[in-house]
N, C-alpha and C. Protein backbone atom coordinates (compact mmCIF):
# COMPACT_ATOMS: atom_id res chain seq x y z
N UNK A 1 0.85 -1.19 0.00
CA UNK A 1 0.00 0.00 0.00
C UNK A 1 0.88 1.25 0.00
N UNK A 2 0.47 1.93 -0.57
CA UNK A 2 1.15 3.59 -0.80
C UNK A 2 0.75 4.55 -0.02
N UNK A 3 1.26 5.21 0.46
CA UNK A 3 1.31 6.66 1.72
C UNK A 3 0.20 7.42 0.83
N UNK A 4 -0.92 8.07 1.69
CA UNK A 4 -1.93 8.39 0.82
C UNK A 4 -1.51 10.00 0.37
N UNK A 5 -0.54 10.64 1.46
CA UNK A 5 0.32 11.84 1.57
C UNK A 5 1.43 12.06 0.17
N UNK A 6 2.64 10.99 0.39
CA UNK A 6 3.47 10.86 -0.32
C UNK A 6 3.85 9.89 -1.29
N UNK A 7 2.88 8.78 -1.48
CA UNK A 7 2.75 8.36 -2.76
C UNK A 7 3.72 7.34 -2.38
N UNK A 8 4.75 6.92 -1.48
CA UNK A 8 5.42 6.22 -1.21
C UNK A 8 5.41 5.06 -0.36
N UNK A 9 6.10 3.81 -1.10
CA UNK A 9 5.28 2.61 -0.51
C UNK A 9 5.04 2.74 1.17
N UNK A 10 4.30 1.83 1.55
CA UNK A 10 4.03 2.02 3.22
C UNK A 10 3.97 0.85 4.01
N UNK A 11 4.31 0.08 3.43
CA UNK A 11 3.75 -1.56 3.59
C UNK A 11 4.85 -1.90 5.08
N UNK A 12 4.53 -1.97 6.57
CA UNK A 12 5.50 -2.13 7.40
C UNK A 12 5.74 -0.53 7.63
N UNK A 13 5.66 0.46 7.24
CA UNK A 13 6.08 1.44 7.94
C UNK A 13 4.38 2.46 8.22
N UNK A 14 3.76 1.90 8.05
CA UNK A 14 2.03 2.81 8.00
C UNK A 14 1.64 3.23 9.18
N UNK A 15 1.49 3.75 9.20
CA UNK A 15 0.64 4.26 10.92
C UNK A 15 -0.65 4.96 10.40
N UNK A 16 -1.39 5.21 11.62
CA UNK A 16 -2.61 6.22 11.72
C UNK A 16 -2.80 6.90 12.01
N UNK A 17 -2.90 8.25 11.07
CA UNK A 17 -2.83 10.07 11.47
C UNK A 17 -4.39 10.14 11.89
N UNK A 18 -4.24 10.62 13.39
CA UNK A 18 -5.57 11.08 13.90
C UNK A 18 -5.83 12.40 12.78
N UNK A 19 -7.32 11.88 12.39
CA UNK A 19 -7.73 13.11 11.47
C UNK A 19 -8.00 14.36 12.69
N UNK A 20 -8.23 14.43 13.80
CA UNK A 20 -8.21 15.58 14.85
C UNK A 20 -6.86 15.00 15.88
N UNK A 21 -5.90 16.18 15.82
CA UNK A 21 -4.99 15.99 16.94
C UNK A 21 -5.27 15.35 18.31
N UNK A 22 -4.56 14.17 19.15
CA UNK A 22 -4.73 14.39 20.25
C UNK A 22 -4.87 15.03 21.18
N UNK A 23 -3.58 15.79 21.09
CA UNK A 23 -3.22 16.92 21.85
C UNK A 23 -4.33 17.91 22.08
N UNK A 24 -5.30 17.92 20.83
CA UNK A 24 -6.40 18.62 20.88
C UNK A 24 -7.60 18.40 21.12
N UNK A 25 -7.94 17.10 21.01
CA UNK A 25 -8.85 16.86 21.64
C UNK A 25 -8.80 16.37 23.30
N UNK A 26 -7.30 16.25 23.49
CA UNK A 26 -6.87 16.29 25.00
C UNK A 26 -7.32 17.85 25.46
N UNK A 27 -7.30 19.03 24.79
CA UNK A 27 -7.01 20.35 25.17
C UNK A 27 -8.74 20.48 25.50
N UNK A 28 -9.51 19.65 24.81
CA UNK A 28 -10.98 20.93 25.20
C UNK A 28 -12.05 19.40 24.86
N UNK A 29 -11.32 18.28 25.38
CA UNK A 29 -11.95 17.25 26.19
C UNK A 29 -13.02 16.74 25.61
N UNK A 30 -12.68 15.93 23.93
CA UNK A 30 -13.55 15.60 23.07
C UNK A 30 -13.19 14.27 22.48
N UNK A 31 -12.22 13.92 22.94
CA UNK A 31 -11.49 12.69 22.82
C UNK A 31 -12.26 11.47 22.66
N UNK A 32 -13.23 11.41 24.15
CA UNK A 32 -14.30 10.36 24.06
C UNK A 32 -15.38 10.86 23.26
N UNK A 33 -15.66 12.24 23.09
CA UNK A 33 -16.89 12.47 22.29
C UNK A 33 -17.80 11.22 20.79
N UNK A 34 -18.63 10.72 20.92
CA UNK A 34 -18.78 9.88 19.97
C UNK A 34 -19.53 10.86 19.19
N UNK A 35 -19.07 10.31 17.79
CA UNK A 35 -19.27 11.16 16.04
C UNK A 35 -19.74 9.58 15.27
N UNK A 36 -20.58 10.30 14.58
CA UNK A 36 -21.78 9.62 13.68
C UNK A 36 -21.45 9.90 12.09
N UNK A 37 -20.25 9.70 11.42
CA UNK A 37 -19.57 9.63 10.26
C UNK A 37 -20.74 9.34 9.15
N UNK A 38 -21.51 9.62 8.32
CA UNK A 38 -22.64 9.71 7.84
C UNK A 38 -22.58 10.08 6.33
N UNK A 39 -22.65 9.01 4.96
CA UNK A 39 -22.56 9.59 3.93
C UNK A 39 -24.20 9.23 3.52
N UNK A 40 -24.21 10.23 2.78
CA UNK A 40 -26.04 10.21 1.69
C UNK A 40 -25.89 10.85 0.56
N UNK A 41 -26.68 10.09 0.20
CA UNK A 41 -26.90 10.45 -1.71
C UNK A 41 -27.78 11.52 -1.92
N UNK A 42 -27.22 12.27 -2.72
CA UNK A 42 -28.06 13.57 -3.06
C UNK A 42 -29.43 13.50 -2.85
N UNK A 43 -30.36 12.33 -2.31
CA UNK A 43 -32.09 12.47 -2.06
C UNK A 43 -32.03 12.22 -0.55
N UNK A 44 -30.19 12.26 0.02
CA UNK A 44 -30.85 12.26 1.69
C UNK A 44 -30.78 10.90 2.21
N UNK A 45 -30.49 10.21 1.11
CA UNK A 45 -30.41 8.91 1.05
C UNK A 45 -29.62 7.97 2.44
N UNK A 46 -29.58 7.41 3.54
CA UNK A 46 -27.84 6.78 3.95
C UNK A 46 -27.28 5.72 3.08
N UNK A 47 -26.05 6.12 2.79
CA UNK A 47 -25.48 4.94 1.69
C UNK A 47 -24.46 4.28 2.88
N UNK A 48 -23.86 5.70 3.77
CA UNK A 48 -23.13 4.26 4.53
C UNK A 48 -23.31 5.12 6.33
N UNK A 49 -22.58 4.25 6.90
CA UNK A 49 -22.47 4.62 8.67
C UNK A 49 -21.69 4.50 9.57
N UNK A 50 -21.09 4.90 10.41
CA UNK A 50 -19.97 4.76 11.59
C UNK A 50 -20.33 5.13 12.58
N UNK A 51 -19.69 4.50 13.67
CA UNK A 51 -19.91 5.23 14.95
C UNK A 51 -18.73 4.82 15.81
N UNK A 52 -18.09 5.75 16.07
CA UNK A 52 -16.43 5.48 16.89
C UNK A 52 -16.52 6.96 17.52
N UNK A 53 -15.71 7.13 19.05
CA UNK A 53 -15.49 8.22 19.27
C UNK A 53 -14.16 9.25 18.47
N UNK A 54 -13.69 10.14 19.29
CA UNK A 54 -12.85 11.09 18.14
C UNK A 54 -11.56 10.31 18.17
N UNK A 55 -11.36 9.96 19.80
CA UNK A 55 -9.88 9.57 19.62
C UNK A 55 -9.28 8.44 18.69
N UNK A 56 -10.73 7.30 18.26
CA UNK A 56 -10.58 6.82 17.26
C UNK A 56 -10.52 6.63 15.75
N UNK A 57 -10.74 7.65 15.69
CA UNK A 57 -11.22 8.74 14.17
C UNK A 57 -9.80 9.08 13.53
N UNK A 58 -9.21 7.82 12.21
CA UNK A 58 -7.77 8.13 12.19
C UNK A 58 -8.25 7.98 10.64
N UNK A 59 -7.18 8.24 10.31
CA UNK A 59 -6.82 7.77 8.23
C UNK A 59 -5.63 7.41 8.61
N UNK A 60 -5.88 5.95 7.67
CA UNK A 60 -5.41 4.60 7.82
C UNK A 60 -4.06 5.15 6.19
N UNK A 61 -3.17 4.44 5.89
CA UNK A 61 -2.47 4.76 4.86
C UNK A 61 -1.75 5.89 4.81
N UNK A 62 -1.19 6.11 5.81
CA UNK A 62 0.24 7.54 6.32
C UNK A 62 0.99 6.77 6.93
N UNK A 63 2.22 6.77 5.99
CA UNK A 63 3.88 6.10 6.13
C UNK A 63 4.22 6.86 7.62
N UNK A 64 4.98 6.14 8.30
CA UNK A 64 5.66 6.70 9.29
C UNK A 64 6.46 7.98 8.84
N UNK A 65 6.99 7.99 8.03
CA UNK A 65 8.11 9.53 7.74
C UNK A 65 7.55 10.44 7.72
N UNK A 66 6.25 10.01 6.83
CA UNK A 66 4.63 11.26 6.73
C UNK A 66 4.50 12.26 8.23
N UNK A 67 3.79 11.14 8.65
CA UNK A 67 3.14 11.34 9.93
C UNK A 67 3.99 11.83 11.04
N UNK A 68 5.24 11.15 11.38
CA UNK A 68 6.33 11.27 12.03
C UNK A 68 6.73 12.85 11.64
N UNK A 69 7.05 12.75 10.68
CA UNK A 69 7.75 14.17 10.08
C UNK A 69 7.43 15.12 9.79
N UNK A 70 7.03 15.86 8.42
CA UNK A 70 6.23 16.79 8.54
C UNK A 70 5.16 17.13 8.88
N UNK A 71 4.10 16.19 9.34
CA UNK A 71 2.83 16.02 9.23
C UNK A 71 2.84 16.94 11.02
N UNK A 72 3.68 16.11 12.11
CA UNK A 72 3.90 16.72 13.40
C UNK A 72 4.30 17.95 13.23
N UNK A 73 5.35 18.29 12.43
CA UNK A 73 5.95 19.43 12.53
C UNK A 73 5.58 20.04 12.30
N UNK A 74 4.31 20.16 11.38
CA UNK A 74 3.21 21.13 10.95
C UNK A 74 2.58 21.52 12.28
N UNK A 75 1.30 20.24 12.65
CA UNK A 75 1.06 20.66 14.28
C UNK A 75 1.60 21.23 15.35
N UNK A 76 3.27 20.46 15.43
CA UNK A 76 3.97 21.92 16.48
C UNK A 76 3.76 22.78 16.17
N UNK A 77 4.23 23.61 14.81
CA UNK A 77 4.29 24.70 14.54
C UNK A 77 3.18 25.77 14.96
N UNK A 78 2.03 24.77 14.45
CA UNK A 78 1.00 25.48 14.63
C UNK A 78 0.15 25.45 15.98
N UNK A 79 0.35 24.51 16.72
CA UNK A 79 -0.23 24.00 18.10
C UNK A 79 -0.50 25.71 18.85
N UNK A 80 0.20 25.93 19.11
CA UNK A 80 -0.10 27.20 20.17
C UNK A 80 -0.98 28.26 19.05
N UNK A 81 -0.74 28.61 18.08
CA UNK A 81 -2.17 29.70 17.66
C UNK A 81 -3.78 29.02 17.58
N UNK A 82 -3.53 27.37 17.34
CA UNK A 82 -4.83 26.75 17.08
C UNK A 82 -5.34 27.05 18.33
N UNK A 83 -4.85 26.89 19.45
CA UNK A 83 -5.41 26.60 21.09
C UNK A 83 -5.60 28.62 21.16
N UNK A 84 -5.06 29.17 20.83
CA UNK A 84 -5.43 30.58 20.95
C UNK A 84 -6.50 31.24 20.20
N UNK A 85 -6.54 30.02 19.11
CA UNK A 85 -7.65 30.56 18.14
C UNK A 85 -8.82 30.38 18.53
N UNK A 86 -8.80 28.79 19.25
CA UNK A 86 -10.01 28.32 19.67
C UNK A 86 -10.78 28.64 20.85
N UNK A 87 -9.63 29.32 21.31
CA UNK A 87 -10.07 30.12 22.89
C UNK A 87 -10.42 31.40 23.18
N UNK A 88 -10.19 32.10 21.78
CA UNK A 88 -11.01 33.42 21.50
C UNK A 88 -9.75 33.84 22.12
N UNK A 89 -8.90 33.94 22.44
CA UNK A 89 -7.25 34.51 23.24
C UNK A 89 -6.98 35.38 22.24
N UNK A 90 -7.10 35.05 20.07
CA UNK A 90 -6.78 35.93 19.06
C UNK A 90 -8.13 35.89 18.33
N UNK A 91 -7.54 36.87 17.23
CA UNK A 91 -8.68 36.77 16.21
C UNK A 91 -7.59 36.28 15.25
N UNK A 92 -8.64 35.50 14.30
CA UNK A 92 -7.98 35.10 12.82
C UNK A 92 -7.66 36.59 12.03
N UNK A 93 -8.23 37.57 12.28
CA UNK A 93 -8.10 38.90 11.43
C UNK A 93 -6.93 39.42 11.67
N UNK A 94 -6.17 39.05 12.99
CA UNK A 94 -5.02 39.53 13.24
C UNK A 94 -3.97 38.96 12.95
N UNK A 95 -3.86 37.89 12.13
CA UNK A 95 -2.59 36.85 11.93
C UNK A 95 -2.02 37.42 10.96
N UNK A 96 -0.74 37.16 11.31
CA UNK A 96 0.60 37.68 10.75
C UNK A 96 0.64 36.68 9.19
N UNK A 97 0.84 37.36 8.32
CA UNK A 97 1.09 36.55 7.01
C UNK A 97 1.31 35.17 7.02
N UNK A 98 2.41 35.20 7.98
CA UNK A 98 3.44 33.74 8.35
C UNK A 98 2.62 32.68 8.65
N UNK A 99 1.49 33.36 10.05
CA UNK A 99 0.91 32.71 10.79
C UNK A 99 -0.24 31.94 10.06
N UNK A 100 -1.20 32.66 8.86
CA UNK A 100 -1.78 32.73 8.42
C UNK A 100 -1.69 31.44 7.31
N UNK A 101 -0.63 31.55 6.85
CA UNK A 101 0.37 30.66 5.97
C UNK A 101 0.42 29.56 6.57
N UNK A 102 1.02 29.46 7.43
CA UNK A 102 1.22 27.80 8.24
C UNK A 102 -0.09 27.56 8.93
N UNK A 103 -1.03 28.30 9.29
CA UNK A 103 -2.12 27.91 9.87
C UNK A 103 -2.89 26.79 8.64
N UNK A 104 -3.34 28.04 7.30
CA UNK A 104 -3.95 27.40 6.16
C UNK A 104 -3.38 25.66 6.10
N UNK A 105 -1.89 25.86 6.08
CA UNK A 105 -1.33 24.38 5.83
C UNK A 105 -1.48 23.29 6.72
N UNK A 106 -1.80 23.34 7.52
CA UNK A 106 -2.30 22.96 8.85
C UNK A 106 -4.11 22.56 8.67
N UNK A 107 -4.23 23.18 8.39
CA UNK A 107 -5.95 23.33 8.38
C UNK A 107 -5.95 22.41 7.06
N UNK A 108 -5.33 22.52 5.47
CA UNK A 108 -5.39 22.00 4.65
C UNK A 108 -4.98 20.65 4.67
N UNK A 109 -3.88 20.07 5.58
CA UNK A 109 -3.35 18.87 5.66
C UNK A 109 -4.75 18.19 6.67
N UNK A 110 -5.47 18.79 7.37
CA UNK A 110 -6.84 18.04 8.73
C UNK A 110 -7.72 17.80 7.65
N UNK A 111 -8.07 18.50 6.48
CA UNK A 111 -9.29 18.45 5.98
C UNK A 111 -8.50 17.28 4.87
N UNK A 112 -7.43 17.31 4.19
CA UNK A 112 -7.12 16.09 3.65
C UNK A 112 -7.01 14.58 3.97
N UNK A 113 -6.37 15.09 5.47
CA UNK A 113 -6.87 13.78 6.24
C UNK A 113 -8.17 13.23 6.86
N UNK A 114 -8.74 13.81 7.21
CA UNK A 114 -10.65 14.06 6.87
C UNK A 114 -10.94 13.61 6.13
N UNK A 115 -10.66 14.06 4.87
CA UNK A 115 -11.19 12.96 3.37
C UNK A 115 -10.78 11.85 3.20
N UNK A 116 -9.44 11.30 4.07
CA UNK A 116 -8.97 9.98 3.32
C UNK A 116 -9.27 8.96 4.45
N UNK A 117 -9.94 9.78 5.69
CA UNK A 117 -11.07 8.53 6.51
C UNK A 117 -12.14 8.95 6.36
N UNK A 118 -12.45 9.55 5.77
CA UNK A 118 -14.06 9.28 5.64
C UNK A 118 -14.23 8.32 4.76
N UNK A 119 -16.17 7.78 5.22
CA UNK A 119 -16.36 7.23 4.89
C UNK A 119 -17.33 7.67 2.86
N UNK A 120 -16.72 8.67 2.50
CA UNK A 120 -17.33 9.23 1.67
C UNK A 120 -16.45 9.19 -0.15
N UNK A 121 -17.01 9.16 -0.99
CA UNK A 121 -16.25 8.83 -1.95
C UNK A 121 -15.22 9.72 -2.27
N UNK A 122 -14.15 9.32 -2.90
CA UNK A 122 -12.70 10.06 -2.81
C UNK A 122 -12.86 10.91 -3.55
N UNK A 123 -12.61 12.22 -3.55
CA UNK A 123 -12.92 13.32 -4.63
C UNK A 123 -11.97 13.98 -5.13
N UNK A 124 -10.62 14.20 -3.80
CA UNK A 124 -10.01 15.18 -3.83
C UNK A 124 -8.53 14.92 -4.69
N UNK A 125 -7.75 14.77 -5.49
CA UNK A 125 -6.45 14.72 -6.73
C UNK A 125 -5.84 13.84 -5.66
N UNK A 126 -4.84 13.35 -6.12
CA UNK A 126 -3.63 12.79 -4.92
C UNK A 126 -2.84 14.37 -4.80
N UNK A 127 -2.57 14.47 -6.23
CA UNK A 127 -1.47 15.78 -6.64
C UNK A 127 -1.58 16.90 -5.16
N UNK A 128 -3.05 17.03 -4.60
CA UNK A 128 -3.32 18.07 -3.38
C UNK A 128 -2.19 16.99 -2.39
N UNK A 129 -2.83 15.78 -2.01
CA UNK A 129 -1.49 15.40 -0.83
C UNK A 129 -0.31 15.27 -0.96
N UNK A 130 0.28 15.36 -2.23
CA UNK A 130 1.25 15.05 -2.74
C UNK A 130 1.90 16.47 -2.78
N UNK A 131 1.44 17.75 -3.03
CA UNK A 131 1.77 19.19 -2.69
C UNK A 131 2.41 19.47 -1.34
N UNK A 132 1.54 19.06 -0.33
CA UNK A 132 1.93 18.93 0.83
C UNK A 132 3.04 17.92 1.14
N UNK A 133 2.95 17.34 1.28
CA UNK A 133 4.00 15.97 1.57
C UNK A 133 5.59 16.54 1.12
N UNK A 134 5.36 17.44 -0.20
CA UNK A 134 6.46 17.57 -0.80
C UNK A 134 6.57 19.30 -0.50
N UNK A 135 6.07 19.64 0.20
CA UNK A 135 6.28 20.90 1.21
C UNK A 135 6.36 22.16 -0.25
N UNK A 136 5.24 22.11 -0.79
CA UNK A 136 4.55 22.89 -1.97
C UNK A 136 4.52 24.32 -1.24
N UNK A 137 4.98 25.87 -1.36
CA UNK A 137 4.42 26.51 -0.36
C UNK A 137 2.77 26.86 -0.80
N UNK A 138 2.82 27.03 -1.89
CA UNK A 138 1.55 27.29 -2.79
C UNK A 138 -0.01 26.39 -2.38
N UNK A 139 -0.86 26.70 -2.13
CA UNK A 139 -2.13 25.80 -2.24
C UNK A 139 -2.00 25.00 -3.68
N UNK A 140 -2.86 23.99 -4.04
CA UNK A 140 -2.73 23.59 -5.35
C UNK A 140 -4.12 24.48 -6.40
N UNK A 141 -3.69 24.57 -7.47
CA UNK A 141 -4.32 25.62 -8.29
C UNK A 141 -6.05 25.23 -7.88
N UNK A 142 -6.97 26.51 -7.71
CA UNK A 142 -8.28 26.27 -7.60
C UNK A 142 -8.56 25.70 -5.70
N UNK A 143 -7.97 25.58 -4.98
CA UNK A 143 -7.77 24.90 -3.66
C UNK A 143 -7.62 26.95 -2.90
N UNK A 144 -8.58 26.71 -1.74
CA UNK A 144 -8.26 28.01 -0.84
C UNK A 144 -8.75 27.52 0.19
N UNK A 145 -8.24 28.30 1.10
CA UNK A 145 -8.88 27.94 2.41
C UNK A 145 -9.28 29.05 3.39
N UNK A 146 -10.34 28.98 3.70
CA UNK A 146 -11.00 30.62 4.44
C UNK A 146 -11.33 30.11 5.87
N UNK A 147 -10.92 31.14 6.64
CA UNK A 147 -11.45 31.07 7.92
C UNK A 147 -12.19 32.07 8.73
N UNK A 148 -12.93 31.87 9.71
CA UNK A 148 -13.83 32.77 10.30
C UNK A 148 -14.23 32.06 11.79
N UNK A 149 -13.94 32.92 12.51
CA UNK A 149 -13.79 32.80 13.89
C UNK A 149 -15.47 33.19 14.20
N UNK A 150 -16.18 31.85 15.02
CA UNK A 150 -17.54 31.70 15.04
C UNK A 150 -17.67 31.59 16.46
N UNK A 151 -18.94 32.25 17.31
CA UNK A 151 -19.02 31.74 18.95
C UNK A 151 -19.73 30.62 18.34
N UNK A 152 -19.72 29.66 19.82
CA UNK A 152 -20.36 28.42 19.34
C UNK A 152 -20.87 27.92 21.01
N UNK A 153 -21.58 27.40 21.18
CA UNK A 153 -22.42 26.89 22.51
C UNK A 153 -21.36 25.75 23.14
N UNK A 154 -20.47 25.06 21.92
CA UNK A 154 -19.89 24.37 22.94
C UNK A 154 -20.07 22.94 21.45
N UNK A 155 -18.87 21.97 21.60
CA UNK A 155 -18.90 20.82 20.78
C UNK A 155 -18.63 21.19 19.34
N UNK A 156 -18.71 20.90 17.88
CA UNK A 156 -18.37 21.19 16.84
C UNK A 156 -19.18 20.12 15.84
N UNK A 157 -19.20 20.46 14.69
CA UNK A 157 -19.41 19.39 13.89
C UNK A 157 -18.96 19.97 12.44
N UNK A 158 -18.76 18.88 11.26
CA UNK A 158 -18.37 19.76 9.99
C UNK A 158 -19.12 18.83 8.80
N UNK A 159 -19.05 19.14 7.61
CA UNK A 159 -19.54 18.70 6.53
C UNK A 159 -19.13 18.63 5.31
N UNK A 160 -18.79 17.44 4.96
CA UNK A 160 -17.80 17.04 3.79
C UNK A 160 -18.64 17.07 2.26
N UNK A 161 -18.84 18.46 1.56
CA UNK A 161 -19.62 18.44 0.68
C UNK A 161 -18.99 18.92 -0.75
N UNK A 162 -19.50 18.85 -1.69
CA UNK A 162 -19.43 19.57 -2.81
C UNK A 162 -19.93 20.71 -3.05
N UNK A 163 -21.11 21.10 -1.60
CA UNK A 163 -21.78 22.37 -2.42
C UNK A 163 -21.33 23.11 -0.46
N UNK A 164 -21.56 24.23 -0.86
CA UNK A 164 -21.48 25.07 0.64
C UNK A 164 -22.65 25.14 1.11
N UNK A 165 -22.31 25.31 2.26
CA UNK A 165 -23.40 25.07 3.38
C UNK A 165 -23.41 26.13 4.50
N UNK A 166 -24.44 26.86 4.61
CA UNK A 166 -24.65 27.93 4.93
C UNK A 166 -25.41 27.93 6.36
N UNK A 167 -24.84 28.05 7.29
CA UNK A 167 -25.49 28.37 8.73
C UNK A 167 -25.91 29.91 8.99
N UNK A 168 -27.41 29.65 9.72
CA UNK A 168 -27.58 30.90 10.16
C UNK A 168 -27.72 31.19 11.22
């Protein structure tokens, strides 16, 4: 089997990248939270189902060097603004280019790994994990990533779609 990141065999060296950090769901105590992984067909349909809590919530097919290597070093990097972000401590409006930069890459590598455990059909190029892996500074052409700092009652949830989805 091939590193779903770097394209490079994995067979004996594979591990499992929590699609949500430990560290983070250690930080604001969601670890055990159980999530209801849920795909449907455009009529609403269920085509498939899961039920595992977060700390078990991994994508399977990330080589040790992946995961081990840049994949952490991304999260250090970014570990202390995520926990500031999430704690209302900053605003996203105030991030420094840099910050902004390694945050996106950060945020772009969770939502890639997001897609490659879900239980939902594969949509996204390899060429996007393969950008990353190979430390691309660029997004890949047509790929952005926006953020917006939301109050929230407490818990999270997200939605793996083709079309946007609009809360009010």
């Amino acid at each position: 089997m091939n590193c779903t990141f770097c394209g490079n065999e994995a067979q004996g060296h594979k591990t499992k990248e929590h699609i949500f950090p430990v560290w983070l769901l250690e930080e604001f105590g969601f670890g055990e939270e159980v999530v209801n992984p849920t795909h449907f067909d455009s009529n609403g349909n269920v085509i498939s189902e899961r039920t595992h809590n977060m700390n078990s919530f991994v994508a399977g097919g990330v080589c040790r060097k992946c995961n081990n290597g840049w994949m952490s070093a991304l999260e250090t990097a970014n570990m202390h603004l995520i926990t500031e972000l999430a704690r209302g401590k900053r605003d996203i409006l105030d991030l420094e280019d840099e910050e902004a930069i390694g945050l996106s890459h950060w945020t772009f590598k969770t939502a890639l790994a997001l897609h490659a455990g879900a239980n939902w059909r594969q949509v996204v190029p390899k060429s996007h994990y393969r950008g990353l892996a190979e430390d691309v500074p660029d997004m890949p052409t047509g790929v952005r990533v926006v953020g917006k700092t939301v109050p929230t009652s407490g818990g999270f949830s997200w939605a793996q779609s083709t079309d946007w989805h609009i809360h009010a």
